[in-house]
Protein backbone atom coordinates (compact mmCIF):
# COMPACT_ATOMS: atom_id res chain seq x y z
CA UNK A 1 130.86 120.97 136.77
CA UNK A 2 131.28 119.92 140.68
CA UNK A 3 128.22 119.64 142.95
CA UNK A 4 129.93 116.92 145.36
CA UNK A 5 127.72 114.60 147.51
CA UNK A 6 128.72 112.05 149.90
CA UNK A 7 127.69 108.28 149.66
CA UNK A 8 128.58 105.23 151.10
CA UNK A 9 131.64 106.72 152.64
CA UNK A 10 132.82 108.52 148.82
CA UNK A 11 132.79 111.45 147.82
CA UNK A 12 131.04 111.75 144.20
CA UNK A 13 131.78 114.83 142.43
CA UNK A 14 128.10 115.35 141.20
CA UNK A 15 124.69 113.30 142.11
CA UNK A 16 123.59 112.56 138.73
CA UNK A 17 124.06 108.57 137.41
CA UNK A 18 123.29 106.94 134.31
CA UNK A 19 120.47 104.25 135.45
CA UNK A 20 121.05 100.47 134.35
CA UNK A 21 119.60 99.66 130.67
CA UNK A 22 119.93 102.89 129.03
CA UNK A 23 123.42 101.34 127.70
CA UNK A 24 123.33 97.69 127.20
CA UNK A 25 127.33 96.49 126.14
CA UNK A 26 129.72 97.32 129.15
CA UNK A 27 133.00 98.82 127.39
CA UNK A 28 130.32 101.14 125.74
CA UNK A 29 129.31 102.83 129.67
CA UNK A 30 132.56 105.20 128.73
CA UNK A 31 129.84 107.35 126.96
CA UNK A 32 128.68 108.06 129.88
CA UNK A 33 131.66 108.74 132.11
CA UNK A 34 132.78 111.23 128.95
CA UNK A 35 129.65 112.96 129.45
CA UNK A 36 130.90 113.65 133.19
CA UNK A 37 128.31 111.45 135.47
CA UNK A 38 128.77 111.72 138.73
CA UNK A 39 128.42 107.71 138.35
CA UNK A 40 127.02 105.35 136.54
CA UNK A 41 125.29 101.56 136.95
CA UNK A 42 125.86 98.85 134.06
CA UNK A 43 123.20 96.90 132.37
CA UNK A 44 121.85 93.81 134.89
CA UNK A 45 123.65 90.94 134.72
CA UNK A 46 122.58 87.41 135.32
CA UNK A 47 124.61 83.96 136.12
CA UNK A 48 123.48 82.59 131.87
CA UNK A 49 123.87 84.58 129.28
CA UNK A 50 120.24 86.43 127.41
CA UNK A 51 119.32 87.12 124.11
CA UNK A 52 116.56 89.19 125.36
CA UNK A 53 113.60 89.72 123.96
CA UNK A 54 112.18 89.29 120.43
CA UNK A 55 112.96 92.72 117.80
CA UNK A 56 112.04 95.39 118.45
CA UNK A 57 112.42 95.94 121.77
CA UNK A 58 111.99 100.25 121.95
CA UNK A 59 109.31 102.06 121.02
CA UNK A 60 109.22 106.07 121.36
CA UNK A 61 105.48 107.74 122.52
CA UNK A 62 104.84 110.86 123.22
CA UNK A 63 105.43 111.05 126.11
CA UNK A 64 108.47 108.73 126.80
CA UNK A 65 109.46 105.26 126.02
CA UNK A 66 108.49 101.45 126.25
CA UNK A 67 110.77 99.33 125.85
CA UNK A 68 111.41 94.70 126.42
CA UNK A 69 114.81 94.33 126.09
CA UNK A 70 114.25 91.23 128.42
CA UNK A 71 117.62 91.44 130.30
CA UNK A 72 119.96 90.73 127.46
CA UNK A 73 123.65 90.10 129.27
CA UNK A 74 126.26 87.81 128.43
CA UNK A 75 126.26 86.23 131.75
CA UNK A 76 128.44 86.07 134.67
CA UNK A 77 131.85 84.72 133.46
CA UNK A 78 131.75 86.99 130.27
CA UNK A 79 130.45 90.01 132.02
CA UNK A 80 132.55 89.69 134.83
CA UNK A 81 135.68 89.93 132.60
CA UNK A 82 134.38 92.81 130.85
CA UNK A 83 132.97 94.65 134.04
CA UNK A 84 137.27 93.87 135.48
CA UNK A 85 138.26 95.74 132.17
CA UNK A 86 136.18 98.54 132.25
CA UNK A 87 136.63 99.20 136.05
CA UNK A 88 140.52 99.63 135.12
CA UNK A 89 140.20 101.84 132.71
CA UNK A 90 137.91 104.74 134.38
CA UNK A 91 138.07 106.70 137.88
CA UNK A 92 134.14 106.87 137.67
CA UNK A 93 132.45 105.46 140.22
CA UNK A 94 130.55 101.90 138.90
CA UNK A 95 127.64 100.65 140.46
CA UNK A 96 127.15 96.30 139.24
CA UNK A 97 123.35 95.46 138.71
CA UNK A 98 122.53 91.97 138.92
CA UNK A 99 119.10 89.79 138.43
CA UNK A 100 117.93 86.32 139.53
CA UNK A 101 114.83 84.86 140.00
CA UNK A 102 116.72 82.25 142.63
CA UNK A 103 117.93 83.12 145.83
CA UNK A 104 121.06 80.93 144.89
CA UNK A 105 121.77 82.75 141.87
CA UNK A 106 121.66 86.46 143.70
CA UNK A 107 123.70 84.96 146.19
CA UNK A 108 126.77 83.68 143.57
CA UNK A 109 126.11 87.13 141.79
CA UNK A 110 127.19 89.11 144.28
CA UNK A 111 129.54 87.12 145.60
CA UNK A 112 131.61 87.00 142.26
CA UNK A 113 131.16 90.90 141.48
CA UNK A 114 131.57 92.00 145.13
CA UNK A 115 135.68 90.60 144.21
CA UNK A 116 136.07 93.67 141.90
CA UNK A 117 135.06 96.11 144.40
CA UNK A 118 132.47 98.30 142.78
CA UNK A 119 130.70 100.99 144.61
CA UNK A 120 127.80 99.25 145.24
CA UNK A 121 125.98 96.25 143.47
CA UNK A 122 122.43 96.89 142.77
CA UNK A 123 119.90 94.28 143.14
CA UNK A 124 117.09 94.63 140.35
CA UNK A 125 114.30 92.99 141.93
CA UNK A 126 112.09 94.62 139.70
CA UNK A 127 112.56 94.48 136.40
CA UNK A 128 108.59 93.80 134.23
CA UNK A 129 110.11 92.61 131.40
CA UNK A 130 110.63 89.16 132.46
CA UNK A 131 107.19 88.91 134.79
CA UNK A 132 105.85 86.19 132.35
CA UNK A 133 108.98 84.33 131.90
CA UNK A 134 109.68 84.03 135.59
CA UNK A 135 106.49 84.76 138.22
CA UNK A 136 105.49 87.20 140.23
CA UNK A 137 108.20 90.29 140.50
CA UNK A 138 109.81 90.30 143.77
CA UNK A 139 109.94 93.69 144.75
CA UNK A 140 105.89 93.29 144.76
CA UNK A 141 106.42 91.69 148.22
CA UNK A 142 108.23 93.10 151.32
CA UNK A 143 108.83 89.26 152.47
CA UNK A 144 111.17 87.93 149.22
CA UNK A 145 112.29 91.77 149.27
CA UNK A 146 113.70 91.28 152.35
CA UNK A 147 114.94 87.88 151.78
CA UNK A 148 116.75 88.39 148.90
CA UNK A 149 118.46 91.74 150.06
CA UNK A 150 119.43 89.80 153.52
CA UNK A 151 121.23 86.83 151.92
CA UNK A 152 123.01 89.28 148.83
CA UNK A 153 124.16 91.54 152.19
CA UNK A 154 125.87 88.35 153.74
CA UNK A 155 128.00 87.65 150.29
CA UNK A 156 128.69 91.29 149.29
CA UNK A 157 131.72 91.60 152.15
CA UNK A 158 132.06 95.64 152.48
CA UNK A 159 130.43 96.20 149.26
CA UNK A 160 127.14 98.20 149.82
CA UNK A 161 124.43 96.82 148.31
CA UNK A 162 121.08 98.85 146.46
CA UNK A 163 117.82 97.12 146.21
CA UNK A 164 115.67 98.47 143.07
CA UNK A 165 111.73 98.57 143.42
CA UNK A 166 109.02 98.73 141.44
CA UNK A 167 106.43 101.46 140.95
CA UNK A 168 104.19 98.54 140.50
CA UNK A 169 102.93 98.57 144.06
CA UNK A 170 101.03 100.37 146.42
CA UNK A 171 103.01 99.85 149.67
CA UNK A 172 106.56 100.20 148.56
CA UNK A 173 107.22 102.38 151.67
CA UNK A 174 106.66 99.37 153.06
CA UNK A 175 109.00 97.30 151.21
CA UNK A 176 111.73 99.60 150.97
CA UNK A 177 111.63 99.50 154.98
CA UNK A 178 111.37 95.64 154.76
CA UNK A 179 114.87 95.94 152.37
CA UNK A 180 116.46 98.61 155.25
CA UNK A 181 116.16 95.71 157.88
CA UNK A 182 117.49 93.48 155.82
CA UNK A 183 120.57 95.18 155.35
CA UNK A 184 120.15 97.34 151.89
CA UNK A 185 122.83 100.35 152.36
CA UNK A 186 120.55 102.25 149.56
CA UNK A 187 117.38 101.90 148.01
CA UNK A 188 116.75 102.88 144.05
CA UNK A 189 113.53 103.80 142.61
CA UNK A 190 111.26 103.52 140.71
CA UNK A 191 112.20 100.77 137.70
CA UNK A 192 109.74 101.23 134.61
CA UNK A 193 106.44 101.24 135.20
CA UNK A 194 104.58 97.67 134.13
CA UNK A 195 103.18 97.36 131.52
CA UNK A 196 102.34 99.21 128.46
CA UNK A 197 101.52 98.50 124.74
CA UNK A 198 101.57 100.95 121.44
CA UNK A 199 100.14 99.78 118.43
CA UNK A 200 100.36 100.21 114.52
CA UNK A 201 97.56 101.06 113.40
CA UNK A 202 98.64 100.02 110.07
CA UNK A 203 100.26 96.74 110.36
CA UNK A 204 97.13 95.97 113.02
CA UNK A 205 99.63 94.74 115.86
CA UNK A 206 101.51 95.81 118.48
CA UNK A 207 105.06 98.05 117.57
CA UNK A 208 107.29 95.57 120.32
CA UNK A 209 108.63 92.12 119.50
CA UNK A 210 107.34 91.29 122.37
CA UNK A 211 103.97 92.64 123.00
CA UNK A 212 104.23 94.74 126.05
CA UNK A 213 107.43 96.66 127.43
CA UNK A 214 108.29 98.84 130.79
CA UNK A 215 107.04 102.46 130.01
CA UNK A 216 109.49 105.32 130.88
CA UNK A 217 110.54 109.15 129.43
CA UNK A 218 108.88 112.28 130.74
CA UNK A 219 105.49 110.54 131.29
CA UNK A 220 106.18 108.61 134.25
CA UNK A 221 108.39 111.75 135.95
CA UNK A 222 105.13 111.86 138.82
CA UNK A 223 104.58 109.02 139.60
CA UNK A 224 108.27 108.48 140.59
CA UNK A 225 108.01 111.51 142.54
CA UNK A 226 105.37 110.01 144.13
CA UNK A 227 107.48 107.15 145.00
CA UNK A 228 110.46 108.37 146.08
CA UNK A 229 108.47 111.02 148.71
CA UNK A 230 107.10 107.57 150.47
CA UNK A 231 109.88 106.16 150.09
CA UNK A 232 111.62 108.82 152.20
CA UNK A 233 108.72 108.74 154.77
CA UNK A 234 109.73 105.33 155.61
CA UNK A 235 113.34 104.52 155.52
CA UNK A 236 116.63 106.63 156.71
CA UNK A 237 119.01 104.75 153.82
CA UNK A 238 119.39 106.67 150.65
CA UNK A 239 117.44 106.93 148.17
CA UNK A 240 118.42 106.71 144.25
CA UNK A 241 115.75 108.45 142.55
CA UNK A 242 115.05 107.61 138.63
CA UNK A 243 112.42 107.98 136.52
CA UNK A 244 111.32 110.72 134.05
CA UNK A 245 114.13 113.33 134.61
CA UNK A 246 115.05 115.19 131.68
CA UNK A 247 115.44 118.57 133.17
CA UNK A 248 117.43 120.46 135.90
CA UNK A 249 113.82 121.23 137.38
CA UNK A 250 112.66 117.74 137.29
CA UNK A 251 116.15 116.87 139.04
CA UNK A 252 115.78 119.22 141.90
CA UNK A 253 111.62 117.98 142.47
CA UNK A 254 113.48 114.84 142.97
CA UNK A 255 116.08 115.69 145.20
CA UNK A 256 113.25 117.55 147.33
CA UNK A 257 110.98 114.23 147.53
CA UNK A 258 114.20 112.86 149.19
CA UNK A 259 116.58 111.31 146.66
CA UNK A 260 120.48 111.64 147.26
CA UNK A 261 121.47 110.43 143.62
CA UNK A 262 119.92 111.16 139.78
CA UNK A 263 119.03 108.71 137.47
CA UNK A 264 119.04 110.19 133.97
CA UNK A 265 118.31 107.53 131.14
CA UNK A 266 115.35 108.23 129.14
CA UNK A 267 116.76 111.65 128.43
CA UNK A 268 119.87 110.63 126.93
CA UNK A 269 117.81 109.33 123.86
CA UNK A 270 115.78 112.30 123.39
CA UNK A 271 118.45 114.99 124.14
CA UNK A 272 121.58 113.34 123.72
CA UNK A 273 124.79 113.00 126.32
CA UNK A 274 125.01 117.22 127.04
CA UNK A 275 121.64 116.53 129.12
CA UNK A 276 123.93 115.74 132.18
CA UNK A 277 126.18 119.19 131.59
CA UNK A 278 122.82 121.02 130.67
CA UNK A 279 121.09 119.94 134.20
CA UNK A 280 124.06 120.30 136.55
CA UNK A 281 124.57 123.85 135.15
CA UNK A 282 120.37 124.24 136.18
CA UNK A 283 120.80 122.79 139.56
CA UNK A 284 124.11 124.85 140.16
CA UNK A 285 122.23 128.33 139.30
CA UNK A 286 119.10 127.21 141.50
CA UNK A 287 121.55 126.15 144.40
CA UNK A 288 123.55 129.92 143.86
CA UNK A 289 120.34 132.03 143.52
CA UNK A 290 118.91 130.51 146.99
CA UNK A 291 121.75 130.54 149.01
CA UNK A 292 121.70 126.50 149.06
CA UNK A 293 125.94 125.90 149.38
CA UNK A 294 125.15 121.75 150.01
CA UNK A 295 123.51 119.53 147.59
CA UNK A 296 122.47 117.36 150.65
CA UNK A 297 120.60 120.81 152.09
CA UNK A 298 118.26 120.07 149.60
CA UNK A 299 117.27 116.77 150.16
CA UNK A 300 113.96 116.15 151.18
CA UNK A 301 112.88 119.88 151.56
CA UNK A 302 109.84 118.77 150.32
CA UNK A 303 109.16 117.09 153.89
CA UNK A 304 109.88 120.03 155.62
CA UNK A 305 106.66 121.41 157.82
C-alpha cells in the first residue's frame, strides 16, 4: 500500500522505516524491505569491529523492551562491503547509521559510506548503551551536537545527513536547533530511553549481561511524543519520529507532533513483519474518512491553533 511522501528530494512510497538495531546483520535488512517499508536504516556501524555487550542483551517487560546490545558491527571495511552488496540488490531506500566517540572517526565514517550513495547517513549520537564505556553521550550537549553534525556535513558530499538524539535531556529542542545550524538535513528521535534494569527475582540478579539496557516498546510511545512536538517547535528540518509505535493510531499521534517519517522497531518483535501492512492500511482509512489526500497535510496538526 502507497501513501507517498517526499524527502530529501525522493519520493518514498510510504513514511514508515525500520529504525537502526531492530535487525543487527546487514544482508538480513531484506526482511524488512519484503515487509514493504517505505525505508529502512541498518544497524550503526563503527570504524573497529564490536562484539557488543555481554549475553543476554534483550529483555521483554510489560510494557516494551530493554535491551545492551552495545553496538555490535563488524566495522567499517567489513560493513562497508556488505552495506555495497545489499544496496545492489534492493530499490528500497537505505539510510547508513554510523557511531564514534571521536570527531575523527565520524568524519572517516561518513566519508567512506557517503561513496555508496545512500539516502542519508544517520549520525547516532545517542546511543546509552555505551555511556560507561565511552563518557558522557553527545547528543546531551547542543555544543559536540553541533560539532559533530558540522564536520560529518563537510565529508558527506550531497549525501544528507540525520543526527539522532536522545530522550535523555531536557532541552533537546535546543539541540536539535544547534544540529539544524550545523548543517543536519533531518533530525531523528528519540533513541531508547537511558537506563533501565529488570531483575530475576529468582536467580537474585539482573536479567541483562550487562546490567542495564536502553528501554523501548509501547512504554516509552509518550514520552517520544513529547519529544518530537519540541522538537518541531524548534527546527524547520524533518523530523524522523521513533519510539513506541506499534499501531496505526500511535503512527498518526506522531505524524501530528510533527514527524515526516515512522520508525517501527519494537513492534516487529511483538507483532511480527505484517505490523507495517497492518498500520499503513490504519493510516490510509483515517486519511480517506477525513478528507486528508497528503500524508504531509498531516504533519504537525497537532501545532495547529
Amino acid at each position: 500500500m502507497d501513501i507517498p511522501i517526499d524527502i530529501f528530494g525522493k519520493k518514498l512510497k510510504n513514511p514508515l522505516f525500520l529504525p537502526s538495531g531492530i535487525i543487527n546483520d546487514i544482508p538480513n535488512h531484506s526482511m524488512a524491505v519484503k515487509a514493504g517499508v517505505g525505508s529502512l536504516v541498518l544497524k550503526s556501524i563503527t570504524v573497529d569491529p564490536r562484539e557488543g555487550n555481554p549475553i543476554p542483551r534483550i529483555a521483554k517487560y510489560d510494557s516494551g523492551f530493554i535491551n545492551s546490545v552495545g553496538l555490535r558491527n563488524p566495522g567499517l571495511t567489513e560493513a562497508k562491503k556488505q552495506i555495497k552488496l545489499f544496496l545492489e540488490k534492493t530499490n528500497t531506500p537505505v539510510i547508513i547509521s554510523v557511531f564514534a566517540v571521536k570527531a575523527d572517526d565520524f568524519q572517516r565514517l561518513v566519508y567512506e559510506f557517503s561513496e555508496l550513495c545512500p539516502l542519508a547517513i544517520e549520525l547516532n549520537l545517542s546511543c546509552p548503551n555505551v555511556s560507561d564505556e565511552f563518557g558522557e553521550i553527545l547528543a546531551n550537549k547542543a555544543d559536540s551536537s553541533y560539532k559533530i553534525t558540522k564536520l560529518a556535513k563537510k565529508q558527506a558530499k550531497n549525501i544528507p545527513v540525520i543526527s539522532k538524539l536522545s530522550p535523555n535531556t531536557d532541552n533537546i529542542g535546543e539541540i536539535a536547533k544547534a544540529c539544524e545550524q550545523a548543517g543536519a538535513d533531518a533530525v531523528a528521535a528519540i533513541n531508547t530511553v537511558s537506563q533501565g534494569m529488570i531483575i530475576d527475582i529468582n536467580k537474585k540478579r539482573p536479567v541483562l549481561g550487562n546490567g542495564k539496557g536502553g528501554v523501548s516498546g509501547t512504554g516509552i510511545k509518550p514520552i517520544a511524543v513529547a519529544k518530537v512536538y519540541e522538537i518541531y517547535e524548534a527546527v524547520k528540518i524533518p523530523i524522523l519520529g521513533i519510539g513506541g509505535i506499534s499501531t496505526w493510531q500511535d503512527a498518526v499521534e506522531m505524524i501530528m507532533a510533527g514527524a515526516s517519517l515512522i520508525g517501527i522497531g519494537s513492534a516487529v518483535y511483538e507483532k511480527g513483519w505484517n505490523v507495517y501492512k497492518d498500520i499503513l492500511f490504519g493510516i490510509k482509512t483515517y486519511m480517506e474518512k477525513t478528507n486528508i489526500s497528503q500524508i504531509k497535510n498531516l504533519i504537525g496538526a497537532a501545532h495547529e491553533k
